[in-house]
ModelCIF file with pLDDT and N, C-alpha, C, O atoms, coordinates in Angstrom:
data_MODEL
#
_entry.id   MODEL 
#
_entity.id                         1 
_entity.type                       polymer 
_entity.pdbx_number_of_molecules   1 
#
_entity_poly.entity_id                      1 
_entity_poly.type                           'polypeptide(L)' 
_entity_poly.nstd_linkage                   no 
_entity_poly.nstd_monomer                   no 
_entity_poly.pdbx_seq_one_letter_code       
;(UNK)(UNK)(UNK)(UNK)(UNK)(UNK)(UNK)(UNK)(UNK)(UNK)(UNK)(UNK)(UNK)(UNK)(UNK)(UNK)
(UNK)(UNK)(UNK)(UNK)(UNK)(UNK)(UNK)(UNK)(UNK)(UNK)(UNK)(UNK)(UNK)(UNK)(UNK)(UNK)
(UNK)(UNK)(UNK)(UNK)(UNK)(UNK)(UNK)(UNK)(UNK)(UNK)(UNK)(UNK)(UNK)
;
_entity_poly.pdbx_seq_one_letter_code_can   XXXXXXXXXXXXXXXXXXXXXXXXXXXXXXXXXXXXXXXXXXXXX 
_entity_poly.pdbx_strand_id                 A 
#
loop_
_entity_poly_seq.entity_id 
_entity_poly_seq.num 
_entity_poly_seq.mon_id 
_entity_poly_seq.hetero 
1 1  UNK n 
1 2  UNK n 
1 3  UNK n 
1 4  UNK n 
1 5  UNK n 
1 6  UNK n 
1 7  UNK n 
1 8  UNK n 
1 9  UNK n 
1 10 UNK n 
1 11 UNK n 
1 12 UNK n 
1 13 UNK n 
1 14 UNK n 
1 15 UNK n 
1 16 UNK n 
1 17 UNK n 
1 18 UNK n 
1 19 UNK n 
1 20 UNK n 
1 21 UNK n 
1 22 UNK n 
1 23 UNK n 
1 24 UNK n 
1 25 UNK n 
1 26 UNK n 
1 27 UNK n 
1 28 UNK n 
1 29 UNK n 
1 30 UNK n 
1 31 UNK n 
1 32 UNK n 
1 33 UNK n 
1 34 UNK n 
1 35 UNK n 
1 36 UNK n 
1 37 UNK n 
1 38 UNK n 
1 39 UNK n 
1 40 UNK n 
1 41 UNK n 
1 42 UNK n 
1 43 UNK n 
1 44 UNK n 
1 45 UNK n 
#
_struct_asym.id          A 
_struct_asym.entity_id   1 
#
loop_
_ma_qa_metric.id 
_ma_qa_metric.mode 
_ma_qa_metric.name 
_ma_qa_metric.software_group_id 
_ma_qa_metric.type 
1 global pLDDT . pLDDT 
2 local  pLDDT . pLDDT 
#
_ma_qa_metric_global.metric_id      1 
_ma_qa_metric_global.metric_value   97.04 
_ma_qa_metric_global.model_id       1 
_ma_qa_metric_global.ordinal_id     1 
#
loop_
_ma_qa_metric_local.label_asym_id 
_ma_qa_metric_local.label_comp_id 
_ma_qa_metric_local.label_seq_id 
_ma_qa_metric_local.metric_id 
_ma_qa_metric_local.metric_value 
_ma_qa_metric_local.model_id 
_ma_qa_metric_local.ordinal_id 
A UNK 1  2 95.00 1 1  
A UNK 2  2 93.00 1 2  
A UNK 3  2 95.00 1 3  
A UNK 4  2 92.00 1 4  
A UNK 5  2 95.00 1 5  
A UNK 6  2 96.00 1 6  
A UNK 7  2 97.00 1 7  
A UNK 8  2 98.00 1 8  
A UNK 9  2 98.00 1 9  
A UNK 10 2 98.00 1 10 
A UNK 11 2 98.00 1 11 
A UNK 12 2 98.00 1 12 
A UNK 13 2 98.00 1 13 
A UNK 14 2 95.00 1 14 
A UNK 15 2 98.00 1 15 
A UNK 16 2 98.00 1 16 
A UNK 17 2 98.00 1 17 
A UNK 18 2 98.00 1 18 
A UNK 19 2 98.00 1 19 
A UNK 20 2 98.00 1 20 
A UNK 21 2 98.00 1 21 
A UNK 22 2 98.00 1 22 
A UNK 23 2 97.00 1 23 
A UNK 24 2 98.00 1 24 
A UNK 25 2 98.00 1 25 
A UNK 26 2 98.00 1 26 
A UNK 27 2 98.00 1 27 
A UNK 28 2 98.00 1 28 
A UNK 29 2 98.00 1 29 
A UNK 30 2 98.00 1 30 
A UNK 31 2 98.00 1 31 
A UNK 32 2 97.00 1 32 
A UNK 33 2 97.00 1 33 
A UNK 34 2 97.00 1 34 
A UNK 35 2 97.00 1 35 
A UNK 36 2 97.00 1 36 
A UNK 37 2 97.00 1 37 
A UNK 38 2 97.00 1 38 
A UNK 39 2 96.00 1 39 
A UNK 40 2 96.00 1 40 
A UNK 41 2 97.00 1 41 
A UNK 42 2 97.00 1 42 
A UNK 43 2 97.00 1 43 
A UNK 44 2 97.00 1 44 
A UNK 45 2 97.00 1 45 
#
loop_
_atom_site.group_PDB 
_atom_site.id 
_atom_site.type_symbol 
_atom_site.label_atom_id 
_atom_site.label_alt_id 
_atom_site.label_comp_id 
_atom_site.label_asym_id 
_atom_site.label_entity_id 
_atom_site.label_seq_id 
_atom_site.pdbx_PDB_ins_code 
_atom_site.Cartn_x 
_atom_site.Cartn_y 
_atom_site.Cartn_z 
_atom_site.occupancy 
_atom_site.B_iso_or_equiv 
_atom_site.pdbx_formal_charge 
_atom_site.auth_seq_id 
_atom_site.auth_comp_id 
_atom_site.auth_asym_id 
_atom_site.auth_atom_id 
_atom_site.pdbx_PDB_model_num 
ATOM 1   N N  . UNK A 1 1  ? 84.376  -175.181 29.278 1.00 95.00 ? 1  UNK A N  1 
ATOM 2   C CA . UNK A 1 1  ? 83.308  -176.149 29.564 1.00 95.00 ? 1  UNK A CA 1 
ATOM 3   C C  . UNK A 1 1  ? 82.913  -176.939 28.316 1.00 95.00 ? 1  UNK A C  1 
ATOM 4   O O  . UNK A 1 1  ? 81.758  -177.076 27.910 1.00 95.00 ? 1  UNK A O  1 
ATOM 5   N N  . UNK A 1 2  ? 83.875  -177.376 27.832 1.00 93.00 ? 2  UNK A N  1 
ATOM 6   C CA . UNK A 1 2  ? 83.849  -178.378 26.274 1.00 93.00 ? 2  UNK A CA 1 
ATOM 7   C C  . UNK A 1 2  ? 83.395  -179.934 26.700 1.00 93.00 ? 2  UNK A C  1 
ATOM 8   O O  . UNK A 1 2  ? 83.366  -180.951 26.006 1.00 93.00 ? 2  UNK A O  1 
ATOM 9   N N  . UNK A 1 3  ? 83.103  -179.758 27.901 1.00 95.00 ? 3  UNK A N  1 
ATOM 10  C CA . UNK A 1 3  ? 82.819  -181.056 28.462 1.00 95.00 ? 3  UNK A CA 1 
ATOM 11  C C  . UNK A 1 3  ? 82.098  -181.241 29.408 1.00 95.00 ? 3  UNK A C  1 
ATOM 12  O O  . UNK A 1 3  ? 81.980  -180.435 30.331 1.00 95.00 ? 3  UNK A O  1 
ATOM 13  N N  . UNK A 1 4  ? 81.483  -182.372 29.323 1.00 92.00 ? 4  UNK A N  1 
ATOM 14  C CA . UNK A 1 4  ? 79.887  -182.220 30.784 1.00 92.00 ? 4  UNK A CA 1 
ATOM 15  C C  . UNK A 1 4  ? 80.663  -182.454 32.106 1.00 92.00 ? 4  UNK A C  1 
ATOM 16  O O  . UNK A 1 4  ? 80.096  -182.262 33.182 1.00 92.00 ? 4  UNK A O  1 
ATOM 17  N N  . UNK A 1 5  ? 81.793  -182.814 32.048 1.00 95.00 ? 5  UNK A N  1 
ATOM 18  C CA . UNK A 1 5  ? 82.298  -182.775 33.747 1.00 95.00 ? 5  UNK A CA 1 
ATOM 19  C C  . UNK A 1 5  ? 83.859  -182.115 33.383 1.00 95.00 ? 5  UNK A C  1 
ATOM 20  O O  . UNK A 1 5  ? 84.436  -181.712 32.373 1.00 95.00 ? 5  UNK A O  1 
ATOM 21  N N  . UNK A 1 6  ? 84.189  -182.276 34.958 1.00 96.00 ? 6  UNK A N  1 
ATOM 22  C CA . UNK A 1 6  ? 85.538  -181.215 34.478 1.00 96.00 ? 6  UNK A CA 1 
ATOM 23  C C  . UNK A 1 6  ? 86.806  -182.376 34.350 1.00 96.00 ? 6  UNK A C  1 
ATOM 24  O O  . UNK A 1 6  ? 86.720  -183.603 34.413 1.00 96.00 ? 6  UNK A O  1 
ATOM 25  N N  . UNK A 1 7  ? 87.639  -181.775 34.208 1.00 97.00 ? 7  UNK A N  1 
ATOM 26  C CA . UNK A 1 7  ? 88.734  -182.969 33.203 1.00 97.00 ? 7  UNK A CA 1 
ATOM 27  C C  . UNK A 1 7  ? 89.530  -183.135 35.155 1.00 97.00 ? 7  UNK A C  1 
ATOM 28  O O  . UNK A 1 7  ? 89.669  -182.508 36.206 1.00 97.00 ? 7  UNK A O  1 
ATOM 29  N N  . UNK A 1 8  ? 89.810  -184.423 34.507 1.00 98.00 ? 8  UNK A N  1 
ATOM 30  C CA . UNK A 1 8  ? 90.715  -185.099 35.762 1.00 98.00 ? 8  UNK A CA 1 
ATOM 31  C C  . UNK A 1 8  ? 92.070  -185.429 35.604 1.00 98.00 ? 8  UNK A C  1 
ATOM 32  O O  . UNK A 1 8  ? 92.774  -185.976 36.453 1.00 98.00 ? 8  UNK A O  1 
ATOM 33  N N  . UNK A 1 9  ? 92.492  -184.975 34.168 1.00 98.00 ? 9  UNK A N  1 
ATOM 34  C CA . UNK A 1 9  ? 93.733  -185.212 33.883 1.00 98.00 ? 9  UNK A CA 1 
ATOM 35  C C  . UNK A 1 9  ? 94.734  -184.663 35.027 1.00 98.00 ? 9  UNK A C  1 
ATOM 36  O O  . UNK A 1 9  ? 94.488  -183.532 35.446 1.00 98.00 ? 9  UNK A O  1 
ATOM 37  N N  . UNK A 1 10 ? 96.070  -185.498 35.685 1.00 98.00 ? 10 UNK A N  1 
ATOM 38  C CA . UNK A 1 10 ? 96.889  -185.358 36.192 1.00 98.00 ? 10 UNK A CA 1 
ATOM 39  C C  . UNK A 1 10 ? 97.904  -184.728 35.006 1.00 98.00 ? 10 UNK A C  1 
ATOM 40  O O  . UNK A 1 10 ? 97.915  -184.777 33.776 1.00 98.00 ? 10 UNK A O  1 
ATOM 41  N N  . UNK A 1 11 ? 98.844  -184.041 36.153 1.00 98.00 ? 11 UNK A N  1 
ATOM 42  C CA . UNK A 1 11 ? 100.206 -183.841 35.834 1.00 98.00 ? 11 UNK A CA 1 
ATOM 43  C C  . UNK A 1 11 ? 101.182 -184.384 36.605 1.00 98.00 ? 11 UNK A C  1 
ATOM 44  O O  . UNK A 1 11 ? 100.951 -184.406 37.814 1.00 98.00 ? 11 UNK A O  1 
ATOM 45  N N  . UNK A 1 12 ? 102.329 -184.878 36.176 1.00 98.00 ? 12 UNK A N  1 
ATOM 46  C CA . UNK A 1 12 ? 102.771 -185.797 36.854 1.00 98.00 ? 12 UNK A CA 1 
ATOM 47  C C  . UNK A 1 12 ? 104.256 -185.660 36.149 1.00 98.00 ? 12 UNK A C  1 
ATOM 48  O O  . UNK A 1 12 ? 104.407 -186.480 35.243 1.00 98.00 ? 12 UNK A O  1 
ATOM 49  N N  . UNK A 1 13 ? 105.444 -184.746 36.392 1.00 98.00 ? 13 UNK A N  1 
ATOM 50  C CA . UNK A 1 13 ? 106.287 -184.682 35.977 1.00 98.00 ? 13 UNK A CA 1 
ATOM 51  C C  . UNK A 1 13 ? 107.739 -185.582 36.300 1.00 98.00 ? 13 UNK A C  1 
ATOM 52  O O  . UNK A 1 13 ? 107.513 -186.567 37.003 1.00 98.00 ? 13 UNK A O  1 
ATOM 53  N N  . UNK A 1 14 ? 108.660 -185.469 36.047 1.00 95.00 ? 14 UNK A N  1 
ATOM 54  C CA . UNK A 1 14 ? 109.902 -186.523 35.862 1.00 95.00 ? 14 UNK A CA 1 
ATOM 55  C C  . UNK A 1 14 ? 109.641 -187.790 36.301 1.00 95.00 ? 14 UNK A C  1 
ATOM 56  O O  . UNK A 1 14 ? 110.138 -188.031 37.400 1.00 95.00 ? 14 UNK A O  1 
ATOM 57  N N  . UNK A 1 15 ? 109.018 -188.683 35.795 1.00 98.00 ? 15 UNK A N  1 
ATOM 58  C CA . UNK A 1 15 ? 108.542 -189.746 36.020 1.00 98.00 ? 15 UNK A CA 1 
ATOM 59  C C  . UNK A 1 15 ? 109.156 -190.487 34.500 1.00 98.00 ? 15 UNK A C  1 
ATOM 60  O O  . UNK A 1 15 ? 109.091 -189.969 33.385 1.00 98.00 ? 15 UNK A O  1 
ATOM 61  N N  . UNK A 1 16 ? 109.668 -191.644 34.795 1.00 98.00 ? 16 UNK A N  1 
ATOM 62  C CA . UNK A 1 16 ? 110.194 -192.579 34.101 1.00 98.00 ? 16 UNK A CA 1 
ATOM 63  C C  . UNK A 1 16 ? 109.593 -193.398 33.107 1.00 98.00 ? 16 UNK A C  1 
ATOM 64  O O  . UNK A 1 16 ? 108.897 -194.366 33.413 1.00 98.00 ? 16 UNK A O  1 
ATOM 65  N N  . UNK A 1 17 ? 109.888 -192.968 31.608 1.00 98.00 ? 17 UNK A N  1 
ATOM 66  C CA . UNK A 1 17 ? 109.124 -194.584 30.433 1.00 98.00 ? 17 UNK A CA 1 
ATOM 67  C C  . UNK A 1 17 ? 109.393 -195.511 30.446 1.00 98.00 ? 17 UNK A C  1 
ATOM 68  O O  . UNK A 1 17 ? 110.483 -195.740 29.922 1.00 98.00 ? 17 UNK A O  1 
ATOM 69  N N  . UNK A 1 18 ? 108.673 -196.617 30.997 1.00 98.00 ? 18 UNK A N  1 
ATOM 70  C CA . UNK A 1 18 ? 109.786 -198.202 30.524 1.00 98.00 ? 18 UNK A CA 1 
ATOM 71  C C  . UNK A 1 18 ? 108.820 -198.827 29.540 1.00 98.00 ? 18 UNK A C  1 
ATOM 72  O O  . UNK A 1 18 ? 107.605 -198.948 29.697 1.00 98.00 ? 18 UNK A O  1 
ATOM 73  N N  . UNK A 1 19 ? 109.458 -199.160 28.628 1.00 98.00 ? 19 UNK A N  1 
ATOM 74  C CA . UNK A 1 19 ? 108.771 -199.444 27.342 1.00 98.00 ? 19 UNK A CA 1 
ATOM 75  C C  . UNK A 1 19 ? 107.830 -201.166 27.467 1.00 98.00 ? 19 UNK A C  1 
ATOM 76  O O  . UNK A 1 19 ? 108.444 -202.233 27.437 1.00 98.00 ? 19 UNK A O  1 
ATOM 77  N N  . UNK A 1 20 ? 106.622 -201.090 27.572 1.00 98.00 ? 20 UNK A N  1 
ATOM 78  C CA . UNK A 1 20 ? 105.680 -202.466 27.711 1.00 98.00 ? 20 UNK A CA 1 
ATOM 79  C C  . UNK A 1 20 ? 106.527 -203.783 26.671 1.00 98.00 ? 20 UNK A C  1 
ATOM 80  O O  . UNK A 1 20 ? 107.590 -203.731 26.052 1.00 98.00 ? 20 UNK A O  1 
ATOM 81  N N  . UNK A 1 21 ? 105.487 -204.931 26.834 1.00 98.00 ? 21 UNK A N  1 
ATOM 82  C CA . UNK A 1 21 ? 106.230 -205.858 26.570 1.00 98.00 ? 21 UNK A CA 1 
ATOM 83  C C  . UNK A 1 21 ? 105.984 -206.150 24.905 1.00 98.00 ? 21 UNK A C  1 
ATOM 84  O O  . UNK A 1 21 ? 105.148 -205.545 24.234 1.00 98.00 ? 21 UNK A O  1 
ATOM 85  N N  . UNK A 1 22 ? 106.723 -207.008 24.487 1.00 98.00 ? 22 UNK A N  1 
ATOM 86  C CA . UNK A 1 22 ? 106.626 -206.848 22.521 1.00 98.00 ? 22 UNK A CA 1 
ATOM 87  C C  . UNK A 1 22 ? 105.366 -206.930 21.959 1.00 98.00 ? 22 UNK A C  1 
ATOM 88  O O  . UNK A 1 22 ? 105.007 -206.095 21.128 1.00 98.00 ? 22 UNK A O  1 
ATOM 89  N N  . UNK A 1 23 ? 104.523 -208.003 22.380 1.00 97.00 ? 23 UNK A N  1 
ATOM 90  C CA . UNK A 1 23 ? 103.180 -208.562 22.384 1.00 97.00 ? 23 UNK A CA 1 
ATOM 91  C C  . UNK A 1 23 ? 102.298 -207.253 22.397 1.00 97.00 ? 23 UNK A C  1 
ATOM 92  O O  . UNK A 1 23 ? 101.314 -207.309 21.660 1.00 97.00 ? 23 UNK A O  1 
ATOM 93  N N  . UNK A 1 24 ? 102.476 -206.109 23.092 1.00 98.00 ? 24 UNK A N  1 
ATOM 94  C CA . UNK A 1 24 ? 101.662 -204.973 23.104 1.00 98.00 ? 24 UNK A CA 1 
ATOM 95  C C  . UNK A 1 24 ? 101.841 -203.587 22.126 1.00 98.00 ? 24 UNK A C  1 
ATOM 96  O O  . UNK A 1 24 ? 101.097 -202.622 21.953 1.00 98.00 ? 24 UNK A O  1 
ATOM 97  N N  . UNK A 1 25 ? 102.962 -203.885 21.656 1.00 98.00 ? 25 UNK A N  1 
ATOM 98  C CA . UNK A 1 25 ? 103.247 -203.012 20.286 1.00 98.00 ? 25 UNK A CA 1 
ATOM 99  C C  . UNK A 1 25 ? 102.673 -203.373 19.241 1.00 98.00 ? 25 UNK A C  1 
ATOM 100 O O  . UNK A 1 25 ? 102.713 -204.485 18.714 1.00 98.00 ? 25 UNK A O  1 
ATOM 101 N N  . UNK A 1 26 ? 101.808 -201.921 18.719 1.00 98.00 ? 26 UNK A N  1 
ATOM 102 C CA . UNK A 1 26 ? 101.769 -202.210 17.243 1.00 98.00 ? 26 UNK A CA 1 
ATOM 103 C C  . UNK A 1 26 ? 100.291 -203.314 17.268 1.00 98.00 ? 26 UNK A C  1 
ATOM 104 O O  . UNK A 1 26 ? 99.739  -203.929 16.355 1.00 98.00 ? 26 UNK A O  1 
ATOM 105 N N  . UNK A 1 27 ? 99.981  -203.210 18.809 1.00 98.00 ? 27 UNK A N  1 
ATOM 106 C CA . UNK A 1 27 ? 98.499  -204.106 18.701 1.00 98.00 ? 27 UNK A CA 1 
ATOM 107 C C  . UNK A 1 27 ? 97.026  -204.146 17.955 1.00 98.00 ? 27 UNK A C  1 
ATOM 108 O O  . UNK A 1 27 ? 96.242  -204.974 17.492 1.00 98.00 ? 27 UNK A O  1 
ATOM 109 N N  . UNK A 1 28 ? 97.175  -202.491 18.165 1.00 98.00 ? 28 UNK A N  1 
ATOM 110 C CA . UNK A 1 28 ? 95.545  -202.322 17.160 1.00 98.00 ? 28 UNK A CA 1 
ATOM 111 C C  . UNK A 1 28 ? 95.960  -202.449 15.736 1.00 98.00 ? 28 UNK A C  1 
ATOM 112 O O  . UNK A 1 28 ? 95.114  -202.711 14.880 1.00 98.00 ? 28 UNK A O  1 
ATOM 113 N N  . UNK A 1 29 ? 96.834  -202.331 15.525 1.00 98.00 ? 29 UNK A N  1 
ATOM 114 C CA . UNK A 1 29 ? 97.260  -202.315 13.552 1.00 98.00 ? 29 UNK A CA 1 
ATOM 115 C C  . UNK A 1 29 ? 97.512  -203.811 13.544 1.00 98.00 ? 29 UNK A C  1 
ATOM 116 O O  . UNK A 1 29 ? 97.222  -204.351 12.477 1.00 98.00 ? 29 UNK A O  1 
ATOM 117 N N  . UNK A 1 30 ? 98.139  -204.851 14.799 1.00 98.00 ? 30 UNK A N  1 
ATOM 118 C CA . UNK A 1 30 ? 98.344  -206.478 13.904 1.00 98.00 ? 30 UNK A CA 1 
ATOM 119 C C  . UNK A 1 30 ? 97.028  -207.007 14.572 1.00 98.00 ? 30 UNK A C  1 
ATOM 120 O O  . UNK A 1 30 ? 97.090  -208.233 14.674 1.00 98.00 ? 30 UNK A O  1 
ATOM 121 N N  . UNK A 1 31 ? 95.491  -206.326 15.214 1.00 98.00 ? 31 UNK A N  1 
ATOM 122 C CA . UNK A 1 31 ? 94.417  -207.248 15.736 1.00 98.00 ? 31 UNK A CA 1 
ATOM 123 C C  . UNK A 1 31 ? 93.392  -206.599 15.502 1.00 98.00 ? 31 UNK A C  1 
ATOM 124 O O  . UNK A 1 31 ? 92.482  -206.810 16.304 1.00 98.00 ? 31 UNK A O  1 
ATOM 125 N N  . UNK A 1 32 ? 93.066  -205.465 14.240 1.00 97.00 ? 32 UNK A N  1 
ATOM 126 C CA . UNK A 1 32 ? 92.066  -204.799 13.947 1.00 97.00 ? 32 UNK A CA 1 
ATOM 127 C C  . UNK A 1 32 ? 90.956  -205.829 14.290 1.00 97.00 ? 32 UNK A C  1 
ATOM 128 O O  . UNK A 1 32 ? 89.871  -205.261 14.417 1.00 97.00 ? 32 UNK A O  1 
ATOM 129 N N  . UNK A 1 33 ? 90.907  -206.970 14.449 1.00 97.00 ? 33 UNK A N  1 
ATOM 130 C CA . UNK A 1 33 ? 89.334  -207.572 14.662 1.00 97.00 ? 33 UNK A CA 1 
ATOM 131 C C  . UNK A 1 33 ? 89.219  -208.249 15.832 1.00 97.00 ? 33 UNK A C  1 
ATOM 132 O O  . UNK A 1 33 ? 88.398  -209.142 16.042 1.00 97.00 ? 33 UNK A O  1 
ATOM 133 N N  . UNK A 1 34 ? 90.086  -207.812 16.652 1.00 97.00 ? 34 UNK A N  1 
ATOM 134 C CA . UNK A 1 34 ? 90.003  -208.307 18.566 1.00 97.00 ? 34 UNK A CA 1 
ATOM 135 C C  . UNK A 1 34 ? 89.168  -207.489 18.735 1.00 97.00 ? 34 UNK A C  1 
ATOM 136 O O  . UNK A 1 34 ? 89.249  -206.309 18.392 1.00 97.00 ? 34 UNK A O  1 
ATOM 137 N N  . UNK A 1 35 ? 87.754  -208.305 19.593 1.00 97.00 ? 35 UNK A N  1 
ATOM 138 C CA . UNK A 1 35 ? 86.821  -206.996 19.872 1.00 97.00 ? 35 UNK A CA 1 
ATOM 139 C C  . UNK A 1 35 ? 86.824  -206.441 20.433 1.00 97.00 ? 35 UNK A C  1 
ATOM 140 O O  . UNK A 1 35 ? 85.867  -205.673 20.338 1.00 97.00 ? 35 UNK A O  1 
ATOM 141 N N  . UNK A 1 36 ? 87.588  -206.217 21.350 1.00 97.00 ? 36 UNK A N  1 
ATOM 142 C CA . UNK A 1 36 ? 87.958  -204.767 22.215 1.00 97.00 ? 36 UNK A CA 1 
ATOM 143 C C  . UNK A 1 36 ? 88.708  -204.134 21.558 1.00 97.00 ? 36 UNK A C  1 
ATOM 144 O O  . UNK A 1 36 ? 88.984  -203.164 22.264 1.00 97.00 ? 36 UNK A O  1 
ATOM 145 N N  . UNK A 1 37 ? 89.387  -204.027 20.366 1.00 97.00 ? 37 UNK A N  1 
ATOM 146 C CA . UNK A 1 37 ? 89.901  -203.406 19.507 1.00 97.00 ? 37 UNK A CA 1 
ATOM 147 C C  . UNK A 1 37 ? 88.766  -202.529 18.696 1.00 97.00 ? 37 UNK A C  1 
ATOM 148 O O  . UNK A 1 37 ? 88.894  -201.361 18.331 1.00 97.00 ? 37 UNK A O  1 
ATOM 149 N N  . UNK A 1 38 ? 87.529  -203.457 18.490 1.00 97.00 ? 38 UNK A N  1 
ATOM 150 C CA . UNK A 1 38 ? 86.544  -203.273 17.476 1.00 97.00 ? 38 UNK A CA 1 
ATOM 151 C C  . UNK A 1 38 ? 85.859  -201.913 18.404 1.00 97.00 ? 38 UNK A C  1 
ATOM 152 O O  . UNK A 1 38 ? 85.674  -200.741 18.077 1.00 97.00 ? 38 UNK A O  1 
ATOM 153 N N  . UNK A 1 39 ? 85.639  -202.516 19.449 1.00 96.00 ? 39 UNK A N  1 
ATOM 154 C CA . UNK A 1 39 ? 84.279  -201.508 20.038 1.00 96.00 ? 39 UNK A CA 1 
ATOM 155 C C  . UNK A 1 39 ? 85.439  -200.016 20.468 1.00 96.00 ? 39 UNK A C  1 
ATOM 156 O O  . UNK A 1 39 ? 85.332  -198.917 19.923 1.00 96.00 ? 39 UNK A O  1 
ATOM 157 N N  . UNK A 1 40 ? 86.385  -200.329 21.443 1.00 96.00 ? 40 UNK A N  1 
ATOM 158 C CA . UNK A 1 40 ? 87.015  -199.359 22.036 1.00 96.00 ? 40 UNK A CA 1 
ATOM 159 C C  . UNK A 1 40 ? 87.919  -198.277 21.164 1.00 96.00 ? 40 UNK A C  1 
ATOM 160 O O  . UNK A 1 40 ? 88.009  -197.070 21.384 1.00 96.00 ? 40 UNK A O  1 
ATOM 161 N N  . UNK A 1 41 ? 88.717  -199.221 19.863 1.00 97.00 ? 41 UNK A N  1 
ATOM 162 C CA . UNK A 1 41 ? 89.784  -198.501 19.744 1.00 97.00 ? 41 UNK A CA 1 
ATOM 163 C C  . UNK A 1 41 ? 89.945  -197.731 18.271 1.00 97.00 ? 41 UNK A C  1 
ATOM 164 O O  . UNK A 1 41 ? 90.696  -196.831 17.892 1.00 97.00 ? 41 UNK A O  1 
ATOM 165 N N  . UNK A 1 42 ? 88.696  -198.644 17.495 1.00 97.00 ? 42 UNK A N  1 
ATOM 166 C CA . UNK A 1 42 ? 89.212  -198.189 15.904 1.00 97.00 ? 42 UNK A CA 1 
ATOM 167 C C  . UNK A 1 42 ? 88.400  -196.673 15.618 1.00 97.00 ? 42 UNK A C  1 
ATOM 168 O O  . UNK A 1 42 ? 88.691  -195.787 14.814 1.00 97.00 ? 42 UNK A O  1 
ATOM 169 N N  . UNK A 1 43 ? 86.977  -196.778 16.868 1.00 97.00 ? 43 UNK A N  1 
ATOM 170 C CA . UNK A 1 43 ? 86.584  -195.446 16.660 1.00 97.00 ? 43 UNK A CA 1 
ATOM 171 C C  . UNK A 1 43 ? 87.588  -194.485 16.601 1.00 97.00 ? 43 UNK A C  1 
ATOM 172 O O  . UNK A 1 43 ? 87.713  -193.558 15.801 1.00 97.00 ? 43 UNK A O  1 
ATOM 173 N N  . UNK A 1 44 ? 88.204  -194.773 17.427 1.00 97.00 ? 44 UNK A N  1 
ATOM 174 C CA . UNK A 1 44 ? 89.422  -193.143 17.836 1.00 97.00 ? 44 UNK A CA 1 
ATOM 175 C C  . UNK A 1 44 ? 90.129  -193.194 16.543 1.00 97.00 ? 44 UNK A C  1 
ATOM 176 O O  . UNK A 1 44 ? 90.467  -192.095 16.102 1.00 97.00 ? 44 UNK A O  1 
ATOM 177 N N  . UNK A 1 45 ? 90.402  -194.160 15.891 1.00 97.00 ? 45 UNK A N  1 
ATOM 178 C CA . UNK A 1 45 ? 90.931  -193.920 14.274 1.00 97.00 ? 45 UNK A CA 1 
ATOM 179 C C  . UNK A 1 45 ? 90.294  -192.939 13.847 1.00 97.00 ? 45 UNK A C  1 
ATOM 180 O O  . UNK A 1 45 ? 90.475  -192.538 12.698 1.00 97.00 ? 45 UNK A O  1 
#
């Protein structure tokens, strides 16, 4: 109970990666100051 509700994480096995498009790689490191970068993502840094 490390958490106020219970976790909803799926499992979801042999299911296929197809790799997103170039533009989305490597986004938070080339747009540290897109603000949805700012508010959402650099905390988790």
């Amino acid at each position: 109970r490390v958490y106020d509700a219970a976790i909803v994480t799926t499992i979801e096995p042999e299911k296929a990666f197809y790799p997103a498009e170039d533009y989305h790689q490597d986004f938070l490191t080339n747009n540290p100051t897109y603000p949805y970068i700012v508010h959402n993502d650099l905390p988790k840094i």
